[in-house]
C-alpha atoms as a PDB file:
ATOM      1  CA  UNK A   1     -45.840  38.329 -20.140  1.00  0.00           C
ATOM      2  CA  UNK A   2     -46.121  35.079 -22.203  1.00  0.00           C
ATOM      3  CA  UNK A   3     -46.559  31.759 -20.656  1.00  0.00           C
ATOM      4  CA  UNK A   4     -42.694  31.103 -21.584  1.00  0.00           C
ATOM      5  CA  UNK A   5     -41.372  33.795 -19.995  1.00  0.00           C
ATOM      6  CA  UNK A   6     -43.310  32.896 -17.024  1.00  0.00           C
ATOM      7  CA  UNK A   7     -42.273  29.407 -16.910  1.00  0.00           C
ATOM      8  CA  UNK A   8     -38.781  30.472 -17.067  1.00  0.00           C
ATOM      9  CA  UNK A   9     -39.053  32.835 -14.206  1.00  0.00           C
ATOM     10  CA  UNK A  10     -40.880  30.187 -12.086  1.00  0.00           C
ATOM     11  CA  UNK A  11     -38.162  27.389 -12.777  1.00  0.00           C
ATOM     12  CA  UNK A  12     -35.201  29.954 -12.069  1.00  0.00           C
ATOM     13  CA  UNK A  13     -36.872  30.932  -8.557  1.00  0.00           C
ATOM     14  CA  UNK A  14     -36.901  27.530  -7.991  1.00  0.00           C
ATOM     15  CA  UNK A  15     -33.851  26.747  -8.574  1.00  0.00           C
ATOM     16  CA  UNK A  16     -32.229  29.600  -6.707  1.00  0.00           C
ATOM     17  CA  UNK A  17     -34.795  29.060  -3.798  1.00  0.00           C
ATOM     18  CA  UNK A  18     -33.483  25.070  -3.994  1.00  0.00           C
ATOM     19  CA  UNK A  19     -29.963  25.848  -4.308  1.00  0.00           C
ATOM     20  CA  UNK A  20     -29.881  28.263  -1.143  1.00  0.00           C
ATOM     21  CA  UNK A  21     -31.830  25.869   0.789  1.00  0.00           C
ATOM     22  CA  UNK A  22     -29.631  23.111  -0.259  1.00  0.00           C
ATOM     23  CA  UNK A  23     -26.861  24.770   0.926  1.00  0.00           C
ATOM     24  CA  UNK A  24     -27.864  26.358   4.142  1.00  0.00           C
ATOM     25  CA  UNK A  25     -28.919  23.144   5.130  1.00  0.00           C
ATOM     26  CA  UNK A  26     -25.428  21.432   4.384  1.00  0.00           C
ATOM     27  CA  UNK A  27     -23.561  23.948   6.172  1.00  0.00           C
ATOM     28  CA  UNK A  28     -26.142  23.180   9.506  1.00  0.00           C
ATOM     29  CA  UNK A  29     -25.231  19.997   9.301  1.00  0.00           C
ATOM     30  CA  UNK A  30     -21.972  20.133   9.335  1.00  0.00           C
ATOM     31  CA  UNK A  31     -21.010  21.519  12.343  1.00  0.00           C
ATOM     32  CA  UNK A  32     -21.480  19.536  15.128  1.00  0.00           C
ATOM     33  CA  UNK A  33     -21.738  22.378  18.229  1.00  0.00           C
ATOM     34  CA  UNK A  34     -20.719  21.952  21.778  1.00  0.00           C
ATOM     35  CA  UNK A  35     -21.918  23.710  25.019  1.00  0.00           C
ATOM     36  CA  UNK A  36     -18.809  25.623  26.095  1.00  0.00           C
ATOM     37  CA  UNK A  37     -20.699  26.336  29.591  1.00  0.00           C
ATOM     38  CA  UNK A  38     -19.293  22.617  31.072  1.00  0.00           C
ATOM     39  CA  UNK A  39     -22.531  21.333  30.735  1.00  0.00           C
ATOM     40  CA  UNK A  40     -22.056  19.679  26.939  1.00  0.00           C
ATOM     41  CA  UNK A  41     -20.119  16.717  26.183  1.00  0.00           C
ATOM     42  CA  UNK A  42     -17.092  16.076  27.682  1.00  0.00           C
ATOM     43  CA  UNK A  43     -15.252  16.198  24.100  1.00  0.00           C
ATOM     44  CA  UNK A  44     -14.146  19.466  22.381  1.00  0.00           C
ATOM     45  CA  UNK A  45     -16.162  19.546  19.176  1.00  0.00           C
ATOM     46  CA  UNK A  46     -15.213  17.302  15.639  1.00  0.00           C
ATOM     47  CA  UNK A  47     -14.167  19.762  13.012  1.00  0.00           C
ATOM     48  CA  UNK A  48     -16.254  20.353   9.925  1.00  0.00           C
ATOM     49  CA  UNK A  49     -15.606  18.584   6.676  1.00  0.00           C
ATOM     50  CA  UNK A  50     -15.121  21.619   4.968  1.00  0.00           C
ATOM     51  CA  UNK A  51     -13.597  23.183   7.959  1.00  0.00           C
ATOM     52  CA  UNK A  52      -9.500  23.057   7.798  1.00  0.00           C
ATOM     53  CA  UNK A  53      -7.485  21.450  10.714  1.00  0.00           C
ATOM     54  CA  UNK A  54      -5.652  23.558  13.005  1.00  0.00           C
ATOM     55  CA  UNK A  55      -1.825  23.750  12.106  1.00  0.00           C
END
């Protein structure tokens, strides 16, 4: 393989690997969990930003 072609393939890796990271660490973040045994908060969880409201 040339050094292009290399380059290329090392810069679209990254940018996949970045882009799923990115992303998988968005979505973790925006939930905010609860401990449905009773011993959580005392508040049902906040919904998501991306999450629609109920109704």
């Amino acid at each position: 393989m040339s050094t292009s072609a290399i380059l290329f393939m090392a810069g679209s890796w990254t940018f996949v690997l970045g882009l799923t990271f990115w992303s998988f660490a968005k979505l973790m973040k925006d939930n905010q969990h609860f401990d449905p045994d009773g011993l959580g908060p005392a508040v049902p969880p906040k919904p998501a930003e991306t999450e629609k409201s109920p109704g």
